[in-house]
PDB file of N, CA and C in Angstrom:
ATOM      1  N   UNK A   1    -202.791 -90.042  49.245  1.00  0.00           N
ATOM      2  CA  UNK A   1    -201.859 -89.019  48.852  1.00  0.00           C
ATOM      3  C   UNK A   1    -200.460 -89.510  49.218  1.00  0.00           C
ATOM      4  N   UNK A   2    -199.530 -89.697  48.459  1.00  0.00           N
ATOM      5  CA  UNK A   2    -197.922 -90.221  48.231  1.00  0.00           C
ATOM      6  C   UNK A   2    -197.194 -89.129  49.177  1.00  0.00           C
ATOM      7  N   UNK A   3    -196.439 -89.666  50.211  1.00  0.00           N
ATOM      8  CA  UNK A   3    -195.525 -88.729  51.127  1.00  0.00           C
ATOM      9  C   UNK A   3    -194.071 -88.352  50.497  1.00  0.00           C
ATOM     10  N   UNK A   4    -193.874 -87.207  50.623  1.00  0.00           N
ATOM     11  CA  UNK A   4    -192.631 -86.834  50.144  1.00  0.00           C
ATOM     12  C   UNK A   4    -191.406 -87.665  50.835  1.00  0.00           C
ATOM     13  N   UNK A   5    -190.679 -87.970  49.893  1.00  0.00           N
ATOM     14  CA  UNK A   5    -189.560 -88.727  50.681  1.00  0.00           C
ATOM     15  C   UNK A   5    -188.646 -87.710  51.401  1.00  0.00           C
ATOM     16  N   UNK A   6    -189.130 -86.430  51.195  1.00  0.00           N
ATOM     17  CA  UNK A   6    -187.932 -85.129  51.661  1.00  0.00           C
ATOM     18  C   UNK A   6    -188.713 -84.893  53.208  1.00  0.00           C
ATOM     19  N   UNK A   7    -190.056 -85.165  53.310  1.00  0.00           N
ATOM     20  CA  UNK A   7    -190.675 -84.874  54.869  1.00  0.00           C
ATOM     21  C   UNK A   7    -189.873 -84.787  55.628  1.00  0.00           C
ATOM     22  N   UNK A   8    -189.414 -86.361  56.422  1.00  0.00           N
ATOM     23  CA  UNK A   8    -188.769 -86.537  57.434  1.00  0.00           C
ATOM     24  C   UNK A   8    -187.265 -85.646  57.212  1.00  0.00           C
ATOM     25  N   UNK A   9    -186.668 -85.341  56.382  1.00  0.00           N
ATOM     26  CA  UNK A   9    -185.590 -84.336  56.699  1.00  0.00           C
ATOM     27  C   UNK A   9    -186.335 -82.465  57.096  1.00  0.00           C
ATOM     28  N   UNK A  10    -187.169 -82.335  56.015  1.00  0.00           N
ATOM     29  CA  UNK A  10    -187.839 -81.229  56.620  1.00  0.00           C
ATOM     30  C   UNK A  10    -188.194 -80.992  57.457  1.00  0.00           C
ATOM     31  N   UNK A  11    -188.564 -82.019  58.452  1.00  0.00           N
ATOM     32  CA  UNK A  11    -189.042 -82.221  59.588  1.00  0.00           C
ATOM     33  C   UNK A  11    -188.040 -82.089  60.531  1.00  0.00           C
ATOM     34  N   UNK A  12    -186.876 -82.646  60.435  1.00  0.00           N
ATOM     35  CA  UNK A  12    -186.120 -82.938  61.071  1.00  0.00           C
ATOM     36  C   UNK A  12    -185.328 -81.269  61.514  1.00  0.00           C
ATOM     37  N   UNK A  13    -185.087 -80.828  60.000  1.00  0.00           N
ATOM     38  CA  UNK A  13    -185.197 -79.145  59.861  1.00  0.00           C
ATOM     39  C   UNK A  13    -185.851 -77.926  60.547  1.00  0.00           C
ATOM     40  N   UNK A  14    -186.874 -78.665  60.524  1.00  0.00           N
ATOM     41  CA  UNK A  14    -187.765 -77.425  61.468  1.00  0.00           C
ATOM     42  C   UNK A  14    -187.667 -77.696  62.967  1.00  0.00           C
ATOM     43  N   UNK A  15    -186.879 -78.819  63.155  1.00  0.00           N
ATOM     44  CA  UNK A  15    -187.102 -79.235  64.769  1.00  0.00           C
ATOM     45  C   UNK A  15    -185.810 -78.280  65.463  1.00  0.00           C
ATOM     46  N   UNK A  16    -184.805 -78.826  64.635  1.00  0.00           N
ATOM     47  CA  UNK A  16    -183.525 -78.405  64.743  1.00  0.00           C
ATOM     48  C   UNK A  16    -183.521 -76.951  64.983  1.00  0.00           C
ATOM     49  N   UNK A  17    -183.929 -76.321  63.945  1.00  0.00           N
ATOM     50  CA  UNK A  17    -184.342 -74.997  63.520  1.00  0.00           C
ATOM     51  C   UNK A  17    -185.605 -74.287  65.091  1.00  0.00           C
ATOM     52  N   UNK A  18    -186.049 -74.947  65.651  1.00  0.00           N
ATOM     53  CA  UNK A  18    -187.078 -74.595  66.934  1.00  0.00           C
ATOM     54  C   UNK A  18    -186.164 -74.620  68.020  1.00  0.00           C
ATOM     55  N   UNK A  19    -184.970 -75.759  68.286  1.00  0.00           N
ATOM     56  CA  UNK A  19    -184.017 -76.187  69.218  1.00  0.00           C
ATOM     57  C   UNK A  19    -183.178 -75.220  68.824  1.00  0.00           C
ATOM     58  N   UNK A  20    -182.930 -74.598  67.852  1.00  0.00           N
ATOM     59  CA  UNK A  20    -181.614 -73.525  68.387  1.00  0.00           C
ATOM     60  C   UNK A  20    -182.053 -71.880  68.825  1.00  0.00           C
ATOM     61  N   UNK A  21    -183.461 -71.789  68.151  1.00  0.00           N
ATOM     62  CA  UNK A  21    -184.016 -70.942  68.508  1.00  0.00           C
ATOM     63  C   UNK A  21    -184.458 -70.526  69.506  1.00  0.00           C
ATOM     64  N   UNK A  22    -184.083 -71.599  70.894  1.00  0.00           N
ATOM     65  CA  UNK A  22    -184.768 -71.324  72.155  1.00  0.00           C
ATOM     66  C   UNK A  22    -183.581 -71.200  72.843  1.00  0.00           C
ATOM     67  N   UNK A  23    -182.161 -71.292  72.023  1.00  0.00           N
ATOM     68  CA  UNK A  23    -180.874 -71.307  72.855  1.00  0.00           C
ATOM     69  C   UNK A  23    -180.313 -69.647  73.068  1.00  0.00           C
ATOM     70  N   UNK A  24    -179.291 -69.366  73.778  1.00  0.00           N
ATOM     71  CA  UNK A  24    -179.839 -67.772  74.020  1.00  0.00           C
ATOM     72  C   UNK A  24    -179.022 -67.439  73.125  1.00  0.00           C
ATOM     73  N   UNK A  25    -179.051 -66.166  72.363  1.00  0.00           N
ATOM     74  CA  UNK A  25    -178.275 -65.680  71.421  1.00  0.00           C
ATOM     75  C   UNK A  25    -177.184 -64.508  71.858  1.00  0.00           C
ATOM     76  N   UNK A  26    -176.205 -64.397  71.067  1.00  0.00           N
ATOM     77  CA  UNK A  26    -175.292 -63.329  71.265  1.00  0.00           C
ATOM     78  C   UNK A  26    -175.628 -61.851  72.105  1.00  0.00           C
ATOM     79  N   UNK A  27    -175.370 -61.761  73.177  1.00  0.00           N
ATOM     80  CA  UNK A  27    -175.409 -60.340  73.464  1.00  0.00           C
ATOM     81  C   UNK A  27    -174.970 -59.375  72.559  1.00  0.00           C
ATOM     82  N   UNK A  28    -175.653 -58.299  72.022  1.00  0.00           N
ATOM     83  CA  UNK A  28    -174.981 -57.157  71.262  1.00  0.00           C
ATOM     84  C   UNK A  28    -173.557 -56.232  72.748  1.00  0.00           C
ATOM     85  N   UNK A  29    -172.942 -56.170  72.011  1.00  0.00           N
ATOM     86  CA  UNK A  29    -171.726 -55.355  73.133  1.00  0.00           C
ATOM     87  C   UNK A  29    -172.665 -54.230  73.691  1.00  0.00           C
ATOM     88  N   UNK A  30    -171.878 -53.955  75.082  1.00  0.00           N
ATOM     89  CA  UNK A  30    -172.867 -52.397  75.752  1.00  0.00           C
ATOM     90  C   UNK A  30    -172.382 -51.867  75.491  1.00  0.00           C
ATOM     91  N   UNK A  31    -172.488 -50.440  74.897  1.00  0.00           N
ATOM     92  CA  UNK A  31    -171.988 -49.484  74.361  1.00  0.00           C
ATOM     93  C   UNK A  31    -171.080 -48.860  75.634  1.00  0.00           C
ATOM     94  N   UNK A  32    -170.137 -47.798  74.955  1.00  0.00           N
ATOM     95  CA  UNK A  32    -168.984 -47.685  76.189  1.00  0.00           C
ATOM     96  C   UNK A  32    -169.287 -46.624  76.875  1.00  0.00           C
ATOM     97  N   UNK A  33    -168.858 -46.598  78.118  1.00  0.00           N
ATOM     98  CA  UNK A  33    -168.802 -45.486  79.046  1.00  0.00           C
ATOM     99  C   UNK A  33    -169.532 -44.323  78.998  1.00  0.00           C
ATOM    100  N   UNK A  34    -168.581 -43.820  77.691  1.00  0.00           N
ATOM    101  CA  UNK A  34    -168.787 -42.177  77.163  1.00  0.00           C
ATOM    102  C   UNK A  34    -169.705 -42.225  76.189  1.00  0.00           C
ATOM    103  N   UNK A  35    -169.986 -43.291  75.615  1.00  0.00           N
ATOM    104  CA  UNK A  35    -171.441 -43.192  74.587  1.00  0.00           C
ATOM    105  C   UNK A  35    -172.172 -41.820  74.209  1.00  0.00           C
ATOM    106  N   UNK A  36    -172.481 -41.115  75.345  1.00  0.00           N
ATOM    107  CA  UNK A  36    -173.143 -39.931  74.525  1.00  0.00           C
ATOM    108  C   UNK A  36    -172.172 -38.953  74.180  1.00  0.00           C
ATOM    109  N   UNK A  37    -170.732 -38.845  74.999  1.00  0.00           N
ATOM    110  CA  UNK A  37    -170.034 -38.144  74.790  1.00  0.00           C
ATOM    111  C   UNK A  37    -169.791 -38.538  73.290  1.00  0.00           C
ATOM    112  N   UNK A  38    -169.009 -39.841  72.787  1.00  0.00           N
ATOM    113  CA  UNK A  38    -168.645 -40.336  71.508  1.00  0.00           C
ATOM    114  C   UNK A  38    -169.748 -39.703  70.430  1.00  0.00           C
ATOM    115  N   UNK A  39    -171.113 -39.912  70.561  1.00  0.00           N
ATOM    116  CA  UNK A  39    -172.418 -39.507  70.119  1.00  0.00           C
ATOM    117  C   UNK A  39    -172.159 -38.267  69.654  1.00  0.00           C
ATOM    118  N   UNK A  40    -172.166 -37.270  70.520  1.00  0.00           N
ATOM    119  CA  UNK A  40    -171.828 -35.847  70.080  1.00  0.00           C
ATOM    120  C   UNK A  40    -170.840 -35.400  69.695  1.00  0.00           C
ATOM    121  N   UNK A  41    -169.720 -36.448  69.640  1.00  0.00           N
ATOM    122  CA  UNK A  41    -168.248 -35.547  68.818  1.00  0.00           C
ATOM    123  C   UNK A  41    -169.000 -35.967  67.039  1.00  0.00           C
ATOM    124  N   UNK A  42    -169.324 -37.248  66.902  1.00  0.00           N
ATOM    125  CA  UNK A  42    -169.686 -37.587  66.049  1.00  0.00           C
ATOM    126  C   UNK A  42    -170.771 -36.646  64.750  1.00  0.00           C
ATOM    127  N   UNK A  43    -171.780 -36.265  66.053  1.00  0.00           N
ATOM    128  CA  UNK A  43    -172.467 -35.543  65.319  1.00  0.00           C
ATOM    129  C   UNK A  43    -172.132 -34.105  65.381  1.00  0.00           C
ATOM    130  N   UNK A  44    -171.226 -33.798  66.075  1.00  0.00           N
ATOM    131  CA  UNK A  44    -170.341 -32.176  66.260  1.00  0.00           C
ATOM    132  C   UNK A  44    -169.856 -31.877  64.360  1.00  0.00           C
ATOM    133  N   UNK A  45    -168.911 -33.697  64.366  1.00  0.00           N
ATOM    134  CA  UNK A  45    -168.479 -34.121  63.052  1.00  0.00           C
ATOM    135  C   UNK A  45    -169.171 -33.277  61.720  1.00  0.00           C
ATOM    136  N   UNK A  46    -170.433 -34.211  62.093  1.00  0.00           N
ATOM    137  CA  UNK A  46    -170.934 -34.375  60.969  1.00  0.00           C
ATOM    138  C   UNK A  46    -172.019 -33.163  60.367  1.00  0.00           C
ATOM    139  N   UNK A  47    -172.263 -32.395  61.626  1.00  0.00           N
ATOM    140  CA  UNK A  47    -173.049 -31.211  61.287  1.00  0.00           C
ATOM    141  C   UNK A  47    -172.185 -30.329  61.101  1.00  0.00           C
ATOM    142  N   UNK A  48    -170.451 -30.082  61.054  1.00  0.00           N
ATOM    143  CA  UNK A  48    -169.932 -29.249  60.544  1.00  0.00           C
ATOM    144  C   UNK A  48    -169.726 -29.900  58.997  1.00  0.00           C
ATOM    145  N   UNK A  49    -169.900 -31.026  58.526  1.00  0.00           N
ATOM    146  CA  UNK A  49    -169.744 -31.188  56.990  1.00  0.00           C
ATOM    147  C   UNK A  49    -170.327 -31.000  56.721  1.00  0.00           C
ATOM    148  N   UNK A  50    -171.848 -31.140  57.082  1.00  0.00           N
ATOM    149  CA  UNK A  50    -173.570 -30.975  56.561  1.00  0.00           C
ATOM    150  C   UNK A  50    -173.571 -29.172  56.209  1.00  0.00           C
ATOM    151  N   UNK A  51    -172.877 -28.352  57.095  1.00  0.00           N
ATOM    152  CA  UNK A  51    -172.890 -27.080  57.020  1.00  0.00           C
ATOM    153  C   UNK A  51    -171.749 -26.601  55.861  1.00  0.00           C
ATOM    154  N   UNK A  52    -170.754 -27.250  55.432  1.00  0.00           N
ATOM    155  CA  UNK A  52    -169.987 -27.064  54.229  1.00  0.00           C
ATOM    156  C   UNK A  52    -170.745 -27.079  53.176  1.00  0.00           C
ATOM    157  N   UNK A  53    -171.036 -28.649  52.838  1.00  0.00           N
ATOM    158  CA  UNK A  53    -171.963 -28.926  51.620  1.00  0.00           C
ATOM    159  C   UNK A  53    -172.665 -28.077  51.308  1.00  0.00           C
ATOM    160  N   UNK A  54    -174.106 -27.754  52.645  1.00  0.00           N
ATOM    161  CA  UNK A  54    -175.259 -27.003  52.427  1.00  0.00           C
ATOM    162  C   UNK A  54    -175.034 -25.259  52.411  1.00  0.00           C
ATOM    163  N   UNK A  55    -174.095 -25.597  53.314  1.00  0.00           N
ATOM    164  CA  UNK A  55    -174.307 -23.828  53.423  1.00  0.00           C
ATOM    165  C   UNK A  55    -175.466 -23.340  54.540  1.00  0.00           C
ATOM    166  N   UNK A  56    -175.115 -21.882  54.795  1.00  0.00           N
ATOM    167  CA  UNK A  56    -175.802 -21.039  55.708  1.00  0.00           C
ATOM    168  C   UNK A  56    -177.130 -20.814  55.197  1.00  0.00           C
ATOM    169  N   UNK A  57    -177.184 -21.146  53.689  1.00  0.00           N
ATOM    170  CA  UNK A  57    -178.114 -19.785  53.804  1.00  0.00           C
ATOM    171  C   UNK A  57    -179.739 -20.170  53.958  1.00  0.00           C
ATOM    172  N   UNK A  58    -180.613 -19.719  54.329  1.00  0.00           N
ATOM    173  CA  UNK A  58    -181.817 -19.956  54.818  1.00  0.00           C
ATOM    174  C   UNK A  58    -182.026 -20.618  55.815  1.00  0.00           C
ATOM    175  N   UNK A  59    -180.625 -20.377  56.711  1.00  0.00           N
ATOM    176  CA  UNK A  59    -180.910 -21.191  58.167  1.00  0.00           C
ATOM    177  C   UNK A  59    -180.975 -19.801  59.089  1.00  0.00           C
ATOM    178  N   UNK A  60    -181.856 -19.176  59.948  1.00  0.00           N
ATOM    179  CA  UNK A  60    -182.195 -18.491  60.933  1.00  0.00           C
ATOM    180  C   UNK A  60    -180.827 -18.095  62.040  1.00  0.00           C
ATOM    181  N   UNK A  61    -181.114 -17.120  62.759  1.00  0.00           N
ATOM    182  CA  UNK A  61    -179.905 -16.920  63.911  1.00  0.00           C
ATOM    183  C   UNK A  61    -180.463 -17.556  64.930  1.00  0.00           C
ATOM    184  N   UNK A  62    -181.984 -17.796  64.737  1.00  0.00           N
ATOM    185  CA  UNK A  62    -182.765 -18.609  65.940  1.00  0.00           C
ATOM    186  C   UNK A  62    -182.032 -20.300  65.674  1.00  0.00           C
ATOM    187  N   UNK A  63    -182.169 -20.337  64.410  1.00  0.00           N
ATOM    188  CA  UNK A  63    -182.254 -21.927  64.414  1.00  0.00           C
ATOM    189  C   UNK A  63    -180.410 -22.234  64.799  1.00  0.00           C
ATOM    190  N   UNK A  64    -179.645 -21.047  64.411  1.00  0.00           N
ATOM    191  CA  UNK A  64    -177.997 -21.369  64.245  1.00  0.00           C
ATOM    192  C   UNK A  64    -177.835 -21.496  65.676  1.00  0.00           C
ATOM    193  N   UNK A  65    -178.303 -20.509  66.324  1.00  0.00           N
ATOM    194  CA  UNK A  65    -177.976 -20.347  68.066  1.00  0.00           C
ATOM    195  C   UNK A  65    -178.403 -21.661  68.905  1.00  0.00           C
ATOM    196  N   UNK A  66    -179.502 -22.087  68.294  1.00  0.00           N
ATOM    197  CA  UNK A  66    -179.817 -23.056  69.258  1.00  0.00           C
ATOM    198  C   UNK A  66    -179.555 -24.441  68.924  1.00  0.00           C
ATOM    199  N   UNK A  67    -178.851 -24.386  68.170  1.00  0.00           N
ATOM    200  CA  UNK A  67    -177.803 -25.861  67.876  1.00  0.00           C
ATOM    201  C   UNK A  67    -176.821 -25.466  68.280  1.00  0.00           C
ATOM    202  N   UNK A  68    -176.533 -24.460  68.394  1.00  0.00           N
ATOM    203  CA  UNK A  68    -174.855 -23.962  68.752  1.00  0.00           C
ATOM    204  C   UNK A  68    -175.063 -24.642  70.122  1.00  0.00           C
ATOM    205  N   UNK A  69    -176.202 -24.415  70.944  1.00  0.00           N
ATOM    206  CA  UNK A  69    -176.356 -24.417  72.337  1.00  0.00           C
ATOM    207  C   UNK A  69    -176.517 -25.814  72.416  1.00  0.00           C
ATOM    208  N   UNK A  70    -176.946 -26.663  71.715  1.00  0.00           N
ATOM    209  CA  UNK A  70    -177.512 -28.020  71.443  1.00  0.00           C
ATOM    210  C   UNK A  70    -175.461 -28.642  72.001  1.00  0.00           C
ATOM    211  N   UNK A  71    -175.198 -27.715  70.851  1.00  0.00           N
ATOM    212  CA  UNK A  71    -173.434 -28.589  71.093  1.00  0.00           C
ATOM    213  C   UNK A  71    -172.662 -28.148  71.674  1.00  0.00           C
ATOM    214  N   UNK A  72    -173.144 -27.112  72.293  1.00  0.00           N
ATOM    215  CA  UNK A  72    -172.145 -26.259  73.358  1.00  0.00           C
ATOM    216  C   UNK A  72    -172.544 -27.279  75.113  1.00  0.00           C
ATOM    217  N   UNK A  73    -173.573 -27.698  74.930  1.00  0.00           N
ATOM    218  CA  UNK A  73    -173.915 -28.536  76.236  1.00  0.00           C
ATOM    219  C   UNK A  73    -173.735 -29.931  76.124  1.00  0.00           C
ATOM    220  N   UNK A  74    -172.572 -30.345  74.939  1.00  0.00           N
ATOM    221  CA  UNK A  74    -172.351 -31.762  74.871  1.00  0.00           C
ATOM    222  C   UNK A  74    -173.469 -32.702  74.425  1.00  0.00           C
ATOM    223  N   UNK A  75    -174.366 -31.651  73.778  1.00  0.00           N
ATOM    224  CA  UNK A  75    -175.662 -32.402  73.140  1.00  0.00           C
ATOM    225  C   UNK A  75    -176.271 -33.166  74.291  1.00  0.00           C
ATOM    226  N   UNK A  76    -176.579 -32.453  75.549  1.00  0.00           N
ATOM    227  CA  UNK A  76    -177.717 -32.731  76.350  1.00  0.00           C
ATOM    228  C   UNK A  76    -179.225 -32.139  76.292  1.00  0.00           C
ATOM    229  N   UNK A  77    -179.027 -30.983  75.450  1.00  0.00           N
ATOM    230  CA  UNK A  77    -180.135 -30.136  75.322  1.00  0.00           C
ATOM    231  C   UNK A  77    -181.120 -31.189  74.622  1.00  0.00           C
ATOM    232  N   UNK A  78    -182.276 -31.253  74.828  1.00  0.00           N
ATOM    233  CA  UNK A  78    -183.404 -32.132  73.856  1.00  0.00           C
ATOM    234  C   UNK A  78    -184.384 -31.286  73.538  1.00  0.00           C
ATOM    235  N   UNK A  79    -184.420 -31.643  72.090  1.00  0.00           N
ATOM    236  CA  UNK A  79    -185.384 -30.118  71.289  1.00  0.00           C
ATOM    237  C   UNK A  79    -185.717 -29.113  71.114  1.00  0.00           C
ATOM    238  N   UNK A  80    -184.958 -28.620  71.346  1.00  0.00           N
ATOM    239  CA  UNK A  80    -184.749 -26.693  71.274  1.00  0.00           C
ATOM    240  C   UNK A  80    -184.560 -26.192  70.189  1.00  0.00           C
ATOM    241  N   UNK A  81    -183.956 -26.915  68.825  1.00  0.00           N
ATOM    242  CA  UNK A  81    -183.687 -26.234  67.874  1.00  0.00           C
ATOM    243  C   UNK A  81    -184.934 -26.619  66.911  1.00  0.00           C
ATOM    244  N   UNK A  82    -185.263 -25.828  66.414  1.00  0.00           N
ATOM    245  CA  UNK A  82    -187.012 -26.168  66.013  1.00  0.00           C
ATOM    246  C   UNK A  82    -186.391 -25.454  64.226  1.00  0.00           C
ATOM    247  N   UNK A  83    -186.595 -26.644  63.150  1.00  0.00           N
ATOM    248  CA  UNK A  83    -186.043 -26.049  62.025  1.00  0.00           C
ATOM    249  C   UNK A  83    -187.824 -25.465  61.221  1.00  0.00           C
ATOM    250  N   UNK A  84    -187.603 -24.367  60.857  1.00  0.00           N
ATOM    251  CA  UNK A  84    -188.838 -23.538  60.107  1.00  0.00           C
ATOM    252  C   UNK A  84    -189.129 -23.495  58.909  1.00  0.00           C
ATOM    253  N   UNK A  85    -187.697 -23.263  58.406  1.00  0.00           N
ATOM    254  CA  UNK A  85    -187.128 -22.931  56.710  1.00  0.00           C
ATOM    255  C   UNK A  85    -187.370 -24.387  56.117  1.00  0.00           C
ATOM    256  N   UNK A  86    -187.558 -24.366  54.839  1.00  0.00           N
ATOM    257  CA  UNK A  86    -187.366 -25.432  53.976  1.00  0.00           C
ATOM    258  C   UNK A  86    -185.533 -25.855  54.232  1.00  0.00           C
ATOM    259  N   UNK A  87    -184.678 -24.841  54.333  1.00  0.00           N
ATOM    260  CA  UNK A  87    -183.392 -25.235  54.123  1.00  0.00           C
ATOM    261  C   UNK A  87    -182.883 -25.954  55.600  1.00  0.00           C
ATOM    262  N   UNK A  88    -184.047 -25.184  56.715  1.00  0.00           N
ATOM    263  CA  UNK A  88    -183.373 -25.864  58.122  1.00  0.00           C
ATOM    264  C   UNK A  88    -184.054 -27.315  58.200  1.00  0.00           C
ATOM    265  N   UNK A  89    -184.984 -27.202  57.520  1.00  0.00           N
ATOM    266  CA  UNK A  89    -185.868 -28.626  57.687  1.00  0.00           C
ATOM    267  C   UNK A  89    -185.129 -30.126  56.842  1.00  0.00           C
ATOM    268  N   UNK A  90    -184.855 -28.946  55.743  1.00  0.00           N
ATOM    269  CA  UNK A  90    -183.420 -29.633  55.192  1.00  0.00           C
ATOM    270  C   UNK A  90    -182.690 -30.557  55.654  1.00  0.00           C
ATOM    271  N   UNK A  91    -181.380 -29.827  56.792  1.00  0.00           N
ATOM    272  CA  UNK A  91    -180.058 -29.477  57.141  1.00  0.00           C
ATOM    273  C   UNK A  91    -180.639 -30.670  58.560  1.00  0.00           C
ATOM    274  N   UNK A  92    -181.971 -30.463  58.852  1.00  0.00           N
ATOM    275  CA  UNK A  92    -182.270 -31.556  59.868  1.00  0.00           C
ATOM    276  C   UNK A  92    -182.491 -33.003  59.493  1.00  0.00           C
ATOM    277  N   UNK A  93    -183.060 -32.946  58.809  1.00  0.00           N
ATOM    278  CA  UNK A  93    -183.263 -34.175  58.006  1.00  0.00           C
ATOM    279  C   UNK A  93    -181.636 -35.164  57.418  1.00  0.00           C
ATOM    280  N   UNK A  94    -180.998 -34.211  56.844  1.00  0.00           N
ATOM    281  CA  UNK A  94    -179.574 -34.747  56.459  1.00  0.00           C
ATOM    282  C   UNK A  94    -179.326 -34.891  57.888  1.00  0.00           C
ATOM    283  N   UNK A  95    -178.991 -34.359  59.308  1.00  0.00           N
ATOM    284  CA  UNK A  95    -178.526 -34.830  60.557  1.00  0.00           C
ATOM    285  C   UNK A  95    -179.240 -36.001  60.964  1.00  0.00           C
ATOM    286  N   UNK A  96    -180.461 -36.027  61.024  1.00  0.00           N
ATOM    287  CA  UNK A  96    -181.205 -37.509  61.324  1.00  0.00           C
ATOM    288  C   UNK A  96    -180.851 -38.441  60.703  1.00  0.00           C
ATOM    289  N   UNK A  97    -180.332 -38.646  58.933  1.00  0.00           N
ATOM    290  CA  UNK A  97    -180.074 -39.738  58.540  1.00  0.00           C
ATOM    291  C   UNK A  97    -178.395 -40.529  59.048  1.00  0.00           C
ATOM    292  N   UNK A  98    -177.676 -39.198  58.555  1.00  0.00           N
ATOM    293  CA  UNK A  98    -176.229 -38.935  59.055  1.00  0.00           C
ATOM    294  C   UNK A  98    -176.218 -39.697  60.597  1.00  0.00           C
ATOM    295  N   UNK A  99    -176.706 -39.315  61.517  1.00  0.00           N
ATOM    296  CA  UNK A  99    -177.327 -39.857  62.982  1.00  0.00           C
ATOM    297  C   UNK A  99    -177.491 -41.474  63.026  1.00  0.00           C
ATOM    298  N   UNK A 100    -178.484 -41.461  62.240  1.00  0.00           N
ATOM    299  CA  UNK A 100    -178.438 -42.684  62.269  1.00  0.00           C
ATOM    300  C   UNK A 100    -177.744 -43.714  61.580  1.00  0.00           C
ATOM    301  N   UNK A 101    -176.887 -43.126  60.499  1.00  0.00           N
ATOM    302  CA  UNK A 101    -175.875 -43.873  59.932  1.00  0.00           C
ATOM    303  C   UNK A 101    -174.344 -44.320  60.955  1.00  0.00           C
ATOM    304  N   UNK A 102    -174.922 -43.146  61.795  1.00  0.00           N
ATOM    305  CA  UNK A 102    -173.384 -43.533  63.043  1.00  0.00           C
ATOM    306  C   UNK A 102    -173.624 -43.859  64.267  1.00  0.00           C
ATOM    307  N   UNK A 103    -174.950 -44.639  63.879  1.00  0.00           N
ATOM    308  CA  UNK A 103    -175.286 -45.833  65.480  1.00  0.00           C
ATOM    309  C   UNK A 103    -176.171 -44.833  66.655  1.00  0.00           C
ATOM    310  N   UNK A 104    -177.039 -43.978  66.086  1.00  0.00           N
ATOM    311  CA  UNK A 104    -177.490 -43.013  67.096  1.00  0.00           C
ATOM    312  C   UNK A 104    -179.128 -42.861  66.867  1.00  0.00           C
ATOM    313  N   UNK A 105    -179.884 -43.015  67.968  1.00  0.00           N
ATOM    314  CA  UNK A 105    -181.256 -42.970  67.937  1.00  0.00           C
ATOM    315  C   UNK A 105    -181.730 -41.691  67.661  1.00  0.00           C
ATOM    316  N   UNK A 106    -182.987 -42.132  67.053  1.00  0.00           N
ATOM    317  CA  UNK A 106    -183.795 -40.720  66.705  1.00  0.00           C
ATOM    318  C   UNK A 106    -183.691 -39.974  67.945  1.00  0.00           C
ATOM    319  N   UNK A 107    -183.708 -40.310  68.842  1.00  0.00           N
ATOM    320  CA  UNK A 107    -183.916 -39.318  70.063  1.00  0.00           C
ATOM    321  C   UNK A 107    -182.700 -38.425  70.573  1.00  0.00           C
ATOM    322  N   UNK A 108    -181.454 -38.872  70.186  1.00  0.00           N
ATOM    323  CA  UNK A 108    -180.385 -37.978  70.341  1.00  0.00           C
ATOM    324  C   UNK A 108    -180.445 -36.634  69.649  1.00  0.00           C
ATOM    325  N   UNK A 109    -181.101 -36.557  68.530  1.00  0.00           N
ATOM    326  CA  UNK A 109    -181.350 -35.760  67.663  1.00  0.00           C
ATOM    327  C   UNK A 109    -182.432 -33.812  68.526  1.00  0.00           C
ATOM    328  N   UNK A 110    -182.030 -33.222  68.017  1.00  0.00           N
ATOM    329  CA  UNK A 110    -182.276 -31.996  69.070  1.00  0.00           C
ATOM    330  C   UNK A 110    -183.165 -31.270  68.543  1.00  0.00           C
ATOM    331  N   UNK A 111    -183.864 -32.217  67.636  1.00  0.00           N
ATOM    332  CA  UNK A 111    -184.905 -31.009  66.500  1.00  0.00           C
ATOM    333  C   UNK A 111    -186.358 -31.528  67.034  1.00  0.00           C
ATOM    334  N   UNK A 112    -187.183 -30.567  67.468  1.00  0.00           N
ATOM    335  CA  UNK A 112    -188.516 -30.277  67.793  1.00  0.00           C
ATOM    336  C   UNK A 112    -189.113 -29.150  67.831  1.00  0.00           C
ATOM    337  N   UNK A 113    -190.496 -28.990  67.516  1.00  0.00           N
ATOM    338  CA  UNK A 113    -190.961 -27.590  67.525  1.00  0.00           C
ATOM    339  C   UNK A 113    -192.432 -27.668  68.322  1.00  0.00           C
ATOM    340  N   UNK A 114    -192.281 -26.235  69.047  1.00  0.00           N
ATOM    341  CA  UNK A 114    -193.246 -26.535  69.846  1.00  0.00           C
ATOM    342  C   UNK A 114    -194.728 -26.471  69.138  1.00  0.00           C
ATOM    343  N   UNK A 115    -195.626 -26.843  69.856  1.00  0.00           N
ATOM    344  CA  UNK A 115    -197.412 -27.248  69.433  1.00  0.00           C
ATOM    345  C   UNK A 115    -197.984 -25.733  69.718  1.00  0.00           C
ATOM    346  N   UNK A 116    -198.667 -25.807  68.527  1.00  0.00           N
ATOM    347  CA  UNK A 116    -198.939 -24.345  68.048  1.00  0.00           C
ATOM    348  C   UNK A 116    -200.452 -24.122  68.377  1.00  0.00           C
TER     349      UNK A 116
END
């Protein structure tokens, strides 16, 4: 069987390609200080546009209050606002993507419902 005359560079390729791969790579930056603070103006932001677009209606006084409370505590609260409605399940869903479009883990997110 006839050897490719391209081997020894391919070769040479994959070596190269193994040798830089063991060299250490870029630290991603640490996020700053206030991180969750930044986090929640962000999503303070963005759930008052989500509430323009969409609107009130078929969102609960249960479900309104307890996001209110979600952002009244600087978004420390974790899962209290439990969406029911098709429109809150909605309005959550647009915040999770929104969320994560502005550098923020599923887990910042304040929507859970309890086990029935």
């Amino acid at each position: 069987m006839p050897v490719s005359p391209h081997l020894p560079r391919a070769l040479l390729f994959g070596a190269a390609l193994i040798a830089t791969s063991a060299l250490p790579g870029h630290a991603q930056p640490a996020p700053p200080e206030n991180w969750p603070a930044i986090k929640c103006e962000r999503y303070t932001k963005a759930y008052g546009e989500a509430l323009s677009k969409l609107g009130r209606k078929g969102l609960s006084p249960d479900f309104l209050d307890a996001h209110q409370a979600f952002l009244a505590s600087g978004c420390s609260i974790k899962g209290e606002v439990c969406p029911r409605s098709a429109e809150e399940l909605n309005l959550a869903n647009v915040m999770v993507v929104m969320g994560m479009n502005q550098g923020m883990a599923s887990t910042f997110m304040p929507f859970a419902c309890p086990k029935r």
